[in-house]
PDB file of N, CA and C in Angstrom:
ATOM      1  N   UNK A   1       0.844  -1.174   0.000  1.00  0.00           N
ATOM      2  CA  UNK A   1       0.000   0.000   0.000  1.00  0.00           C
ATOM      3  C   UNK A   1       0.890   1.238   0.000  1.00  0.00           C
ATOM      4  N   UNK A   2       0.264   2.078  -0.602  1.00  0.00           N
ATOM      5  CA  UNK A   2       1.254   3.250  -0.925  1.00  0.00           C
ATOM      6  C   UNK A   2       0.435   4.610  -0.311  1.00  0.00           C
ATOM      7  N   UNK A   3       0.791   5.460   0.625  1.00  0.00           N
ATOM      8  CA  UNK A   3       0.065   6.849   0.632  1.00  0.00           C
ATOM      9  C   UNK A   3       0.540   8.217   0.673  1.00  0.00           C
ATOM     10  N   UNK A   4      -0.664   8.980   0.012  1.00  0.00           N
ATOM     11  CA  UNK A   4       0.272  10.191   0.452  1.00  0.00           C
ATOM     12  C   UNK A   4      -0.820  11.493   0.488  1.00  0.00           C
ATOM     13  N   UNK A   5       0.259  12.280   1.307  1.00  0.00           N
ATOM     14  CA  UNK A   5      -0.859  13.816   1.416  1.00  0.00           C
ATOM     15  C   UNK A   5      -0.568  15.018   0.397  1.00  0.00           C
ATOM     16  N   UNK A   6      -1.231  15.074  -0.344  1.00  0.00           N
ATOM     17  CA  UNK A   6      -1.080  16.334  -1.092  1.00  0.00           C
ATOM     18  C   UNK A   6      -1.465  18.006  -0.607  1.00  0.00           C
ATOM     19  N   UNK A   7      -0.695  18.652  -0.467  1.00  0.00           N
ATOM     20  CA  UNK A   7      -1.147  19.854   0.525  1.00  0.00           C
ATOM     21  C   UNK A   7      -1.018  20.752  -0.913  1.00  0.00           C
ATOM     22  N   UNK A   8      -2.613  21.259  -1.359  1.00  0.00           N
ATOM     23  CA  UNK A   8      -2.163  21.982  -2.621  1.00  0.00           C
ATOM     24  C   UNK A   8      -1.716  23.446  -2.514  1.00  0.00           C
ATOM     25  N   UNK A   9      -1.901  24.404  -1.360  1.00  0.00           N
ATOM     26  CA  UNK A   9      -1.055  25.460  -1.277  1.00  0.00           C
ATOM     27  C   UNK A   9      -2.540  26.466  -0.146  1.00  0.00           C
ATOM     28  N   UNK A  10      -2.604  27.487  -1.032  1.00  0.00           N
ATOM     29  CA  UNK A  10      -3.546  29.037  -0.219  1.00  0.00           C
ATOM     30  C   UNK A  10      -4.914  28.083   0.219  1.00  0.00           C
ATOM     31  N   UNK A  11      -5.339  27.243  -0.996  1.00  0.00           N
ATOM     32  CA  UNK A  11      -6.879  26.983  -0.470  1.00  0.00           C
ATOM     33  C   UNK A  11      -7.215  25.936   0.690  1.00  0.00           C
ATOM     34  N   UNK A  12      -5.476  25.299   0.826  1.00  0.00           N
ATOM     35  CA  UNK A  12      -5.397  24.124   2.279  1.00  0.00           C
ATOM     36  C   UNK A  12      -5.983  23.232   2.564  1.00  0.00           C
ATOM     37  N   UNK A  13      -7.114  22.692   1.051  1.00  0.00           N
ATOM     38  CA  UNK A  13      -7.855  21.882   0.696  1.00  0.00           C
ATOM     39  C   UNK A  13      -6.957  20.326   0.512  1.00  0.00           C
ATOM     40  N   UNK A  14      -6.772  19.536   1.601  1.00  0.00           N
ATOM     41  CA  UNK A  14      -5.719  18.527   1.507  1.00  0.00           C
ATOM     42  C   UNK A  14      -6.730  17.491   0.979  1.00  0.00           C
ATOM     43  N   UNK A  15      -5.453  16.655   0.287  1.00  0.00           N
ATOM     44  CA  UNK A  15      -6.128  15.582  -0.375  1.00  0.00           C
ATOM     45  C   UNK A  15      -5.410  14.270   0.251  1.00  0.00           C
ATOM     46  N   UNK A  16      -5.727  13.416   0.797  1.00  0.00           N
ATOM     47  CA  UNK A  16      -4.837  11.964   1.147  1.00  0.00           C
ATOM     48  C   UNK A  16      -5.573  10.975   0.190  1.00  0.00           C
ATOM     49  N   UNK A  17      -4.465   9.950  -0.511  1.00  0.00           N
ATOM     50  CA  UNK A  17      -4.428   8.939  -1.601  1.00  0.00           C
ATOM     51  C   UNK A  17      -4.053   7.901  -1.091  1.00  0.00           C
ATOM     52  N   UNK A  18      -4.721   6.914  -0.937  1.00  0.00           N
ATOM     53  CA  UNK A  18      -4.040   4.938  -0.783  1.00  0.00           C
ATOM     54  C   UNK A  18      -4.103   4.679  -1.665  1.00  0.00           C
ATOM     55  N   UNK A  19      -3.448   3.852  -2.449  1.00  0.00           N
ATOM     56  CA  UNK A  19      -3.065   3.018  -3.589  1.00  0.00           C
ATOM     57  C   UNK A  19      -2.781   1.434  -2.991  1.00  0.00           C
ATOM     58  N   UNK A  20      -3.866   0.832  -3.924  1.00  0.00           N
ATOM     59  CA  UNK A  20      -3.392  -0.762  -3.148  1.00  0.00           C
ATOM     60  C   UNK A  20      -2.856  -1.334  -4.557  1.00  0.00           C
ATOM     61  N   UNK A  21      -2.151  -1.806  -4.840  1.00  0.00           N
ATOM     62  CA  UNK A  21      -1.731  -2.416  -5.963  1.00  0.00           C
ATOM     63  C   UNK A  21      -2.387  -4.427  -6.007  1.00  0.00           C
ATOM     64  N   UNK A  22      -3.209  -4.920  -6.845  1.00  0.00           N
ATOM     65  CA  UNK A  22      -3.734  -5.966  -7.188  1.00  0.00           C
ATOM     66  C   UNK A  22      -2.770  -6.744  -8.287  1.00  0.00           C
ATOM     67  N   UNK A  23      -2.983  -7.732  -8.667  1.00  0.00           N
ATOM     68  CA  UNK A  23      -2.293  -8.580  -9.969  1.00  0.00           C
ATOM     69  C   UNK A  23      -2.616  -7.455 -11.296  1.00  0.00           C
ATOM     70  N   UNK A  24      -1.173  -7.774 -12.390  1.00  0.00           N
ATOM     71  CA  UNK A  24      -1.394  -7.262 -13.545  1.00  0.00           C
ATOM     72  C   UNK A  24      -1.620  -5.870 -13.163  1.00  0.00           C
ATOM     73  N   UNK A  25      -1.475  -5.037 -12.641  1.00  0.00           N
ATOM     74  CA  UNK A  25      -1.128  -3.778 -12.352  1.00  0.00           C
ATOM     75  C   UNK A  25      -2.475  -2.975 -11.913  1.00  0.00           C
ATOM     76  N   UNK A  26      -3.408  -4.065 -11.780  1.00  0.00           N
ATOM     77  CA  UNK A  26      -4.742  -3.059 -11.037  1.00  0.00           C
ATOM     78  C   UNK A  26      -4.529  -2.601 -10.060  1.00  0.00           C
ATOM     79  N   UNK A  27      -4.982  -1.199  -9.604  1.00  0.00           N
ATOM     80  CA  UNK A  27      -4.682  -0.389  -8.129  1.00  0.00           C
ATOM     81  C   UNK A  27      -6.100  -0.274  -8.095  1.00  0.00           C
ATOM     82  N   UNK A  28      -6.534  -0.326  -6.991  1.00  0.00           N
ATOM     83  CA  UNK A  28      -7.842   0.609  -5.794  1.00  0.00           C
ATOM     84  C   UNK A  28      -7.022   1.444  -5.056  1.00  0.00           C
ATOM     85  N   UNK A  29      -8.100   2.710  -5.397  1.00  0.00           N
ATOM     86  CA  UNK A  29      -7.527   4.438  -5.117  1.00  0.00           C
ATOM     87  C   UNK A  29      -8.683   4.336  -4.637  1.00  0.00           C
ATOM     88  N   UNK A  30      -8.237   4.772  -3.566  1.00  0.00           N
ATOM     89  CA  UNK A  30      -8.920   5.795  -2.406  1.00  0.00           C
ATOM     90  C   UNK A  30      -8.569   6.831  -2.361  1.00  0.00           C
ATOM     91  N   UNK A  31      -9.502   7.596  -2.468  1.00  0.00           N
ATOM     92  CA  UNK A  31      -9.109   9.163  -2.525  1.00  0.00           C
ATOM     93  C   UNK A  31     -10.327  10.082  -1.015  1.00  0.00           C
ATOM     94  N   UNK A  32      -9.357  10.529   0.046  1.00  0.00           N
ATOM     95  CA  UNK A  32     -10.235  11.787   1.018  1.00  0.00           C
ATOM     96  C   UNK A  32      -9.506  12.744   0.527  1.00  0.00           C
ATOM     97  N   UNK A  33     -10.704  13.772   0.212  1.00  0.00           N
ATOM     98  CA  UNK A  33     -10.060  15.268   0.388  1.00  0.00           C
ATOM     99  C   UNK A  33     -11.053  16.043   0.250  1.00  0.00           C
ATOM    100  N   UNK A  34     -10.537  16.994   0.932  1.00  0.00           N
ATOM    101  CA  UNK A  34     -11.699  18.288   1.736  1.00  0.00           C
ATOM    102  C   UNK A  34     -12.343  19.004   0.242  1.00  0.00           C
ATOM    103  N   UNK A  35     -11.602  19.176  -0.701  1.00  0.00           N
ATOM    104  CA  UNK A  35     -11.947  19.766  -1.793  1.00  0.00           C
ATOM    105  C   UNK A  35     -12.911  19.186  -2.205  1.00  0.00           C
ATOM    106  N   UNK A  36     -14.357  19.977  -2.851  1.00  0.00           N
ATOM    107  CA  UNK A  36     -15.379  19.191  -3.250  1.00  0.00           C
ATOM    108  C   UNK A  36     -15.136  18.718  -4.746  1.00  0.00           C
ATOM    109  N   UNK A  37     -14.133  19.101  -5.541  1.00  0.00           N
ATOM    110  CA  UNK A  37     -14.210  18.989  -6.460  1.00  0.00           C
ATOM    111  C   UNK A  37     -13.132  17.992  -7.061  1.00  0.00           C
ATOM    112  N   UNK A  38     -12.177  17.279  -6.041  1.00  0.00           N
ATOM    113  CA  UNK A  38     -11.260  16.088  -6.306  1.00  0.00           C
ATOM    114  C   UNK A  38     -12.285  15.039  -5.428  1.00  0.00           C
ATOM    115  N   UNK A  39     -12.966  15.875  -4.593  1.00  0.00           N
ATOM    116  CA  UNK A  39     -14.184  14.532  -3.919  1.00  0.00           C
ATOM    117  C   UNK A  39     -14.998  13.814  -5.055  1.00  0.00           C
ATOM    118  N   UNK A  40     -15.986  14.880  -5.862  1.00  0.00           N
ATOM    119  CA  UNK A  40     -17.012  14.614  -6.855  1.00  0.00           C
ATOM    120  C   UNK A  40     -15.921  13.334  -7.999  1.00  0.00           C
ATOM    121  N   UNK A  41     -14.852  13.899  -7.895  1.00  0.00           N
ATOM    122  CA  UNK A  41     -13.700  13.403  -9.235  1.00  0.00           C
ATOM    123  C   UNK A  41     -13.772  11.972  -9.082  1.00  0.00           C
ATOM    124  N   UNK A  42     -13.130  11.672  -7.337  1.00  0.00           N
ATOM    125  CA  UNK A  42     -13.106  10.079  -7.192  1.00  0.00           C
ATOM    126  C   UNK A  42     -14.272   9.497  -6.951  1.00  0.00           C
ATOM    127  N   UNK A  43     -15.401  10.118  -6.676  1.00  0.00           N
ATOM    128  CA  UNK A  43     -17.031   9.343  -6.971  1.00  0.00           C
ATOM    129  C   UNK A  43     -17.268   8.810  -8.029  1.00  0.00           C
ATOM    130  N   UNK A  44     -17.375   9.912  -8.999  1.00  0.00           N
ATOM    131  CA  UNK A  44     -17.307   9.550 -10.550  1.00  0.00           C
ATOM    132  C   UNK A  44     -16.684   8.758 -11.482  1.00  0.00           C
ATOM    133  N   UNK A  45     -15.312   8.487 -10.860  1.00  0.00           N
ATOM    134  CA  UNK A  45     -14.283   7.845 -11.203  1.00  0.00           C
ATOM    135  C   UNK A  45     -14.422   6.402 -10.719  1.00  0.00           C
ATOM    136  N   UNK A  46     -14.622   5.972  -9.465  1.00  0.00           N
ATOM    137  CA  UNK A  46     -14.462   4.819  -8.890  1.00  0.00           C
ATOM    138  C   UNK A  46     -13.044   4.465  -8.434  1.00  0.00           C
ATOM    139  N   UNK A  47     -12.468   3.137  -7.897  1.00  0.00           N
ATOM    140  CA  UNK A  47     -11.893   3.320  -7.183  1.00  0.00           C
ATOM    141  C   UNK A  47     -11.045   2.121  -7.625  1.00  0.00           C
ATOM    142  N   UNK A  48     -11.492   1.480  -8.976  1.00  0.00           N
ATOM    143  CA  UNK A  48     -10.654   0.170  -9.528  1.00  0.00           C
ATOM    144  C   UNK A  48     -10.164   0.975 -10.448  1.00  0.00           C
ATOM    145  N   UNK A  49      -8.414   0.793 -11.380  1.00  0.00           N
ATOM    146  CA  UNK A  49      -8.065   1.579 -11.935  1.00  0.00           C
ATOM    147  C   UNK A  49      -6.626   0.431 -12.670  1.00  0.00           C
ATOM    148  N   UNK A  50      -6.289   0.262 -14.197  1.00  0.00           N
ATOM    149  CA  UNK A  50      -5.241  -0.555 -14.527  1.00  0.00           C
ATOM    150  C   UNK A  50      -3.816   1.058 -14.127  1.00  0.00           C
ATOM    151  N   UNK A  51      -3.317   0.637 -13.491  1.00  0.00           N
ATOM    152  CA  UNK A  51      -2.163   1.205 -12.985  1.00  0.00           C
ATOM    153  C   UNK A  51      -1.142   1.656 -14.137  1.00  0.00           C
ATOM    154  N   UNK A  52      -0.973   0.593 -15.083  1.00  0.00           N
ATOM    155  CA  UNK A  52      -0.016   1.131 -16.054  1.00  0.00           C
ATOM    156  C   UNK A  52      -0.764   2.089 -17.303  1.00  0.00           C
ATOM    157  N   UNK A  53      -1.980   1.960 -17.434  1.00  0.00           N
ATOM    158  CA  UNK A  53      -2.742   2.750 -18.302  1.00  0.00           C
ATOM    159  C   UNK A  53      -2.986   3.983 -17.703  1.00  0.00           C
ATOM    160  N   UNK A  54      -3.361   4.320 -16.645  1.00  0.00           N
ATOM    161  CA  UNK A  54      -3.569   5.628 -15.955  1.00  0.00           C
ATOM    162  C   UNK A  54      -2.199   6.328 -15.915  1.00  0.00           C
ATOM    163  N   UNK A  55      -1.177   5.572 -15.562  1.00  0.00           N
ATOM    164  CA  UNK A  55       0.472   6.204 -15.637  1.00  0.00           C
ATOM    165  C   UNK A  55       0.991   6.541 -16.859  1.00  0.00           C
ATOM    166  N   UNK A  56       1.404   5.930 -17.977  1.00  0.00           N
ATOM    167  CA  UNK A  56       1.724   5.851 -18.758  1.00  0.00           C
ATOM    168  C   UNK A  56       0.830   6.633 -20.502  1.00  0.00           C
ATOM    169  N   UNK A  57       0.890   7.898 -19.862  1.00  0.00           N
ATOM    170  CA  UNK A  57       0.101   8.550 -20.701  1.00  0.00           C
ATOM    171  C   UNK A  57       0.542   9.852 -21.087  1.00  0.00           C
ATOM    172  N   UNK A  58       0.149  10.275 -21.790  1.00  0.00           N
ATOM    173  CA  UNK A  58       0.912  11.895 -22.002  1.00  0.00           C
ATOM    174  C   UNK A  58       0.433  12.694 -21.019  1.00  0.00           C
ATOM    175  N   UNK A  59       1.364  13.707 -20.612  1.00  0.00           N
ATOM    176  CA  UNK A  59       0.960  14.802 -19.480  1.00  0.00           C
ATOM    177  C   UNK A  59      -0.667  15.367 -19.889  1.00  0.00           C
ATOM    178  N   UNK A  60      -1.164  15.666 -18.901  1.00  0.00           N
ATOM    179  CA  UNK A  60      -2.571  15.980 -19.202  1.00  0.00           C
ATOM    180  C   UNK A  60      -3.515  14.912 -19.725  1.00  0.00           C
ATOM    181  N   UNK A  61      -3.468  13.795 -20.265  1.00  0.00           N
ATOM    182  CA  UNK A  61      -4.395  12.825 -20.815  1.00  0.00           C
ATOM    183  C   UNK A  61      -4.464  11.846 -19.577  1.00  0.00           C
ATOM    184  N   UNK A  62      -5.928  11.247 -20.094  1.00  0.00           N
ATOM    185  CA  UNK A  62      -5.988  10.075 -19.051  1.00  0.00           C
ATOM    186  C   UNK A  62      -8.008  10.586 -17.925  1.00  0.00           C
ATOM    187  N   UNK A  63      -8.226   9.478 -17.561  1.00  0.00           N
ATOM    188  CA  UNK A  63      -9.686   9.972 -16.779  1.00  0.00           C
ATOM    189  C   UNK A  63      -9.506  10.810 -16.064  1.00  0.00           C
ATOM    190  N   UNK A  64      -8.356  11.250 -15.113  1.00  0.00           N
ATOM    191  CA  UNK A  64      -8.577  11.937 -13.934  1.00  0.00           C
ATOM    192  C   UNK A  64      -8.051  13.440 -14.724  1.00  0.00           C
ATOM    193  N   UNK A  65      -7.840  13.752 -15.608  1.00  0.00           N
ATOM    194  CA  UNK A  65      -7.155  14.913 -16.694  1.00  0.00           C
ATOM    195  C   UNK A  65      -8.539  15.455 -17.132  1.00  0.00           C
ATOM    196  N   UNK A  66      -9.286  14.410 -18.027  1.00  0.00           N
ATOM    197  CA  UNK A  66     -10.236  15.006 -18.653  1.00  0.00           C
ATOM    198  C   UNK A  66     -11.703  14.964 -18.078  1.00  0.00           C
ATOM    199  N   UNK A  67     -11.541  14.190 -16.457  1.00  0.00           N
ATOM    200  CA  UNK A  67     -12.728  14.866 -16.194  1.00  0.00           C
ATOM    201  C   UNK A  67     -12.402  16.110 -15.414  1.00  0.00           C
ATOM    202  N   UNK A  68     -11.510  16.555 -15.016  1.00  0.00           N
ATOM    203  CA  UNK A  68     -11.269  17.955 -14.348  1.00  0.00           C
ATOM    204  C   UNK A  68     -11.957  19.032 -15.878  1.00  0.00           C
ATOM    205  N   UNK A  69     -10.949  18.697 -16.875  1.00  0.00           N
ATOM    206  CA  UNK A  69     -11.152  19.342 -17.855  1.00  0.00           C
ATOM    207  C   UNK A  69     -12.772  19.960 -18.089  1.00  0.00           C
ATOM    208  N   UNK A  70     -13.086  18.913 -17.675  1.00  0.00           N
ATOM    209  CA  UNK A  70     -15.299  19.330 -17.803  1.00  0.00           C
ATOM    210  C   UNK A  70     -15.848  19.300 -16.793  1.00  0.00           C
ATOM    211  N   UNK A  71     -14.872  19.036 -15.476  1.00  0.00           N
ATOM    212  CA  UNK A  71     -15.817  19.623 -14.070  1.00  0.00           C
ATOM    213  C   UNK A  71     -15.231  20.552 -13.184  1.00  0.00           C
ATOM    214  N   UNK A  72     -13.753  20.737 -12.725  1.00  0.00           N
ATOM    215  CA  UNK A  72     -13.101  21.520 -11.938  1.00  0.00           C
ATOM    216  C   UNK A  72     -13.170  23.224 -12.758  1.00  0.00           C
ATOM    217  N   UNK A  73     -13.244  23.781 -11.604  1.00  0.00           N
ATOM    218  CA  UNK A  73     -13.414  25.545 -12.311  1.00  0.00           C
ATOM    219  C   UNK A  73     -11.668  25.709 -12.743  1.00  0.00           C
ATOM    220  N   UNK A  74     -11.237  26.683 -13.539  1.00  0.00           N
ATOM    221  CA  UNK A  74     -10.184  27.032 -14.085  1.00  0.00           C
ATOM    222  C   UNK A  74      -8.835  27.303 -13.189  1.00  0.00           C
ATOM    223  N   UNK A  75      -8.227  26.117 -12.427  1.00  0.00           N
ATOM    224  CA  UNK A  75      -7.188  26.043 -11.528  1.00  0.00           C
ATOM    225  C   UNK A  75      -6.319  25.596 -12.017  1.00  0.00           C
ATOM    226  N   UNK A  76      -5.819  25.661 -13.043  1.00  0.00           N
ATOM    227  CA  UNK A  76      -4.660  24.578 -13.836  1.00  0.00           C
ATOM    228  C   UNK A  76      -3.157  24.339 -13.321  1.00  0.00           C
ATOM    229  N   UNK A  77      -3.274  25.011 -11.861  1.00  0.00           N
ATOM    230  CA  UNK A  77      -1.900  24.852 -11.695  1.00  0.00           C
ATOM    231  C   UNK A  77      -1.985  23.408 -10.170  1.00  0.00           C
ATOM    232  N   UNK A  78      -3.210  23.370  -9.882  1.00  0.00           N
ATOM    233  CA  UNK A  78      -3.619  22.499  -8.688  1.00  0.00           C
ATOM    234  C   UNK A  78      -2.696  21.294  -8.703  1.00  0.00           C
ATOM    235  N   UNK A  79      -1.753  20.768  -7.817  1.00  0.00           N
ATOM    236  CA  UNK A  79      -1.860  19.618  -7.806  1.00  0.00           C
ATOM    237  C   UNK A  79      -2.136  18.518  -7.292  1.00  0.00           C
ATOM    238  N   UNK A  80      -3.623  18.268  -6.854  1.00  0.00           N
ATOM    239  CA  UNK A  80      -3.958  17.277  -6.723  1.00  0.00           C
ATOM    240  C   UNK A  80      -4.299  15.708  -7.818  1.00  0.00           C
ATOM    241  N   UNK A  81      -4.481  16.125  -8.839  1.00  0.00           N
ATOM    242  CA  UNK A  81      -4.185  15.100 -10.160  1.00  0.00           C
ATOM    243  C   UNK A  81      -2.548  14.331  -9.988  1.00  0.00           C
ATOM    244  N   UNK A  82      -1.660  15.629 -10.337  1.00  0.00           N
ATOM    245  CA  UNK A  82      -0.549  14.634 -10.441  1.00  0.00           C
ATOM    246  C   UNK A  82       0.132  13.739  -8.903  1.00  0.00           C
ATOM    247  N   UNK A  83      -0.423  14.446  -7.966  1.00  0.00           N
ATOM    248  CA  UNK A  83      -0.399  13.668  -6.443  1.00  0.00           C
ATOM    249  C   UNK A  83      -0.997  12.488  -6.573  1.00  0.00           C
ATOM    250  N   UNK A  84      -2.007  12.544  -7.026  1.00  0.00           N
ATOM    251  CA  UNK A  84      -2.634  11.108  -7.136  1.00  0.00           C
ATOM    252  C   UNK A  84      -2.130   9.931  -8.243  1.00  0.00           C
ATOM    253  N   UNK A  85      -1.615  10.611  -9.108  1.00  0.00           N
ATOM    254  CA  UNK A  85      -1.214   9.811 -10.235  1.00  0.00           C
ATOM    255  C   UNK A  85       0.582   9.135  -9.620  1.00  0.00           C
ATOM    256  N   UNK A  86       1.114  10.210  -8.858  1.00  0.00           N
ATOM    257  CA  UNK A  86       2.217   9.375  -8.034  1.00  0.00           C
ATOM    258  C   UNK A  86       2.037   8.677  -7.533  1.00  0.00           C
ATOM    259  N   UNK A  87       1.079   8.488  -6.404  1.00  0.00           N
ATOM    260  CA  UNK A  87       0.673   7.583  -5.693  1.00  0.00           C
ATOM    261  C   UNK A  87       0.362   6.562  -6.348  1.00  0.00           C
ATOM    262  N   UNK A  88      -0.496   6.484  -7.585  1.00  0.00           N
ATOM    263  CA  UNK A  88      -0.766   5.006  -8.447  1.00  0.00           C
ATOM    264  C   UNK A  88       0.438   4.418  -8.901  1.00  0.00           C
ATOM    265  N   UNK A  89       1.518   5.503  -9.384  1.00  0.00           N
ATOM    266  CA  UNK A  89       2.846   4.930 -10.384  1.00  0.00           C
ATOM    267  C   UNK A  89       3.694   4.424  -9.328  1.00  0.00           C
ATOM    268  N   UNK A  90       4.183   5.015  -7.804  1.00  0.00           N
ATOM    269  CA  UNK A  90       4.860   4.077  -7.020  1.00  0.00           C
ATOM    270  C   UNK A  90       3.641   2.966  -6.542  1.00  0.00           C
ATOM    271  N   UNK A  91       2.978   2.748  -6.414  1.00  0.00           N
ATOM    272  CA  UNK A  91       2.680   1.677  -5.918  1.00  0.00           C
ATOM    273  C   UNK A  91       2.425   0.290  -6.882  1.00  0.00           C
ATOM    274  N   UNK A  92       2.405   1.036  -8.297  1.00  0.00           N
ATOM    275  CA  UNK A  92       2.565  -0.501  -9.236  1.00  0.00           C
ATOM    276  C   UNK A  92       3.796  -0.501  -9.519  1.00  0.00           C
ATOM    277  N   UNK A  93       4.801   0.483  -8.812  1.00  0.00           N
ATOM    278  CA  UNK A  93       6.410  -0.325  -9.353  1.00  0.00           C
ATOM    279  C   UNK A  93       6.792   0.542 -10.733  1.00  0.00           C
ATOM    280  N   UNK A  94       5.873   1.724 -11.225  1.00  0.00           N
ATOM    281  CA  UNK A  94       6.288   2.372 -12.360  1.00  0.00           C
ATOM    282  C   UNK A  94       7.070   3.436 -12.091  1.00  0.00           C
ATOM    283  N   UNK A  95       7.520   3.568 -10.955  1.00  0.00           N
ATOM    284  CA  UNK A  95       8.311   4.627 -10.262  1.00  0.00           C
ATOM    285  C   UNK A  95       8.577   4.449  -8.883  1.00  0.00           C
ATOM    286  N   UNK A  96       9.679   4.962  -7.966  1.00  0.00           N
ATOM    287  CA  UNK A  96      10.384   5.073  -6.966  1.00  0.00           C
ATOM    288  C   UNK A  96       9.667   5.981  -6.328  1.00  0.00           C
ATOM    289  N   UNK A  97       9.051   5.149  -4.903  1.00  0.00           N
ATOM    290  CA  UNK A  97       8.559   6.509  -3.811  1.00  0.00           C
ATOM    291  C   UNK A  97       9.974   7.149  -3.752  1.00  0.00           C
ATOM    292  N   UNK A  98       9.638   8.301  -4.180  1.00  0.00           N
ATOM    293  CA  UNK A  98      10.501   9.796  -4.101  1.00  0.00           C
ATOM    294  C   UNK A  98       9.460  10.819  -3.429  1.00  0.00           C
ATOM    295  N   UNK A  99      10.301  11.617  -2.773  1.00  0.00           N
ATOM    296  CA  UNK A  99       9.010  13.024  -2.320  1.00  0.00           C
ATOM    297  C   UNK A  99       9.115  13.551  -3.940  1.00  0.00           C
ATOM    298  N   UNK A 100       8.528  14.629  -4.286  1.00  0.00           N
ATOM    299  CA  UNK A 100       7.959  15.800  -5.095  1.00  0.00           C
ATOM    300  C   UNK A 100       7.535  16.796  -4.176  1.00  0.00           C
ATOM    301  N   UNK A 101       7.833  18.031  -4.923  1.00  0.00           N
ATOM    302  CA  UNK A 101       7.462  19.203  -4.403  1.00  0.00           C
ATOM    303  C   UNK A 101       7.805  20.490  -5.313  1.00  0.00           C
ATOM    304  N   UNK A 102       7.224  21.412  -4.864  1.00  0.00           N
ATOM    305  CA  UNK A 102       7.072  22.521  -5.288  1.00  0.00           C
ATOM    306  C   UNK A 102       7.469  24.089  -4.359  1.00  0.00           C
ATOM    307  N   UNK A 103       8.732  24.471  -4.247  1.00  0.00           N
ATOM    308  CA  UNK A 103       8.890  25.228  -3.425  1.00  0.00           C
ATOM    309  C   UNK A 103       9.054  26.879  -4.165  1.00  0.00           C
ATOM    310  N   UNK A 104       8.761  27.674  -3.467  1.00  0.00           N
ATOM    311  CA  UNK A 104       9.112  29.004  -3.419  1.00  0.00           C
ATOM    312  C   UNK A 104      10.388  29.551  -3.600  1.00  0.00           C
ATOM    313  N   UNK A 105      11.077  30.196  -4.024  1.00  0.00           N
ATOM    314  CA  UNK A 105      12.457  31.018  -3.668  1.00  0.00           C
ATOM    315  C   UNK A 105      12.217  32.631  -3.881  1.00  0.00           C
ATOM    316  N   UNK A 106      12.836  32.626  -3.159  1.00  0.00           N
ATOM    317  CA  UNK A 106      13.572  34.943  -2.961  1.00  0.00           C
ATOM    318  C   UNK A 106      14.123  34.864  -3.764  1.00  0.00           C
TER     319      UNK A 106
END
């Protein structure tokens, strides 16, 4: 099992992700987060998912890309998508739990 907290920045709307990895690269994603609009995402979405098809896609493509695209209001810099999509790629082995982040500088 793989998890993690995504803290997306001003709106402090946290998102936490489990990833269970199954045979042949199926994951169940669990997705809590305060945001109503990565909430509505993983309703809609469900929670069975092929791990290497959701990873292995061009930046921006893929279910959790294009339903923001037609339900989230105009935030394009959010990252709760690609938080979640880490969480699927280390836990089928398509990548190294590494942190990620996004920091500030003066």
């Amino acid at each position: 099992m793989t998890k993690v907290k995504i803290t997306p920045g001003a709106c402090g709307l946290v998102t936490r992700v489990e990833a269970t990895a199954g045979k042949r690269r199926m994951v169940t994603v669990k997705i809590d987060s305060a945001c109503p609009n990565v909430s509505g995402m993983a309703k809609a979405l469900g929670e069975e998912f092929n791990g290497y098809e959701i990873c292995m896609q061009q930046p921006g493509a893929g279910p959790f890309y294009e339903y923001a695209r037609e339900h989230f209001p105009a935030h394009g810099s959010c990252p709760s998508i690609s938080g979640i999509l880490k969480c699927i790629e280390a836990e089928c082995r398509l990548a190294l739990k590494r942190p990620a982040s996004i920091e500030f500088e003066e």
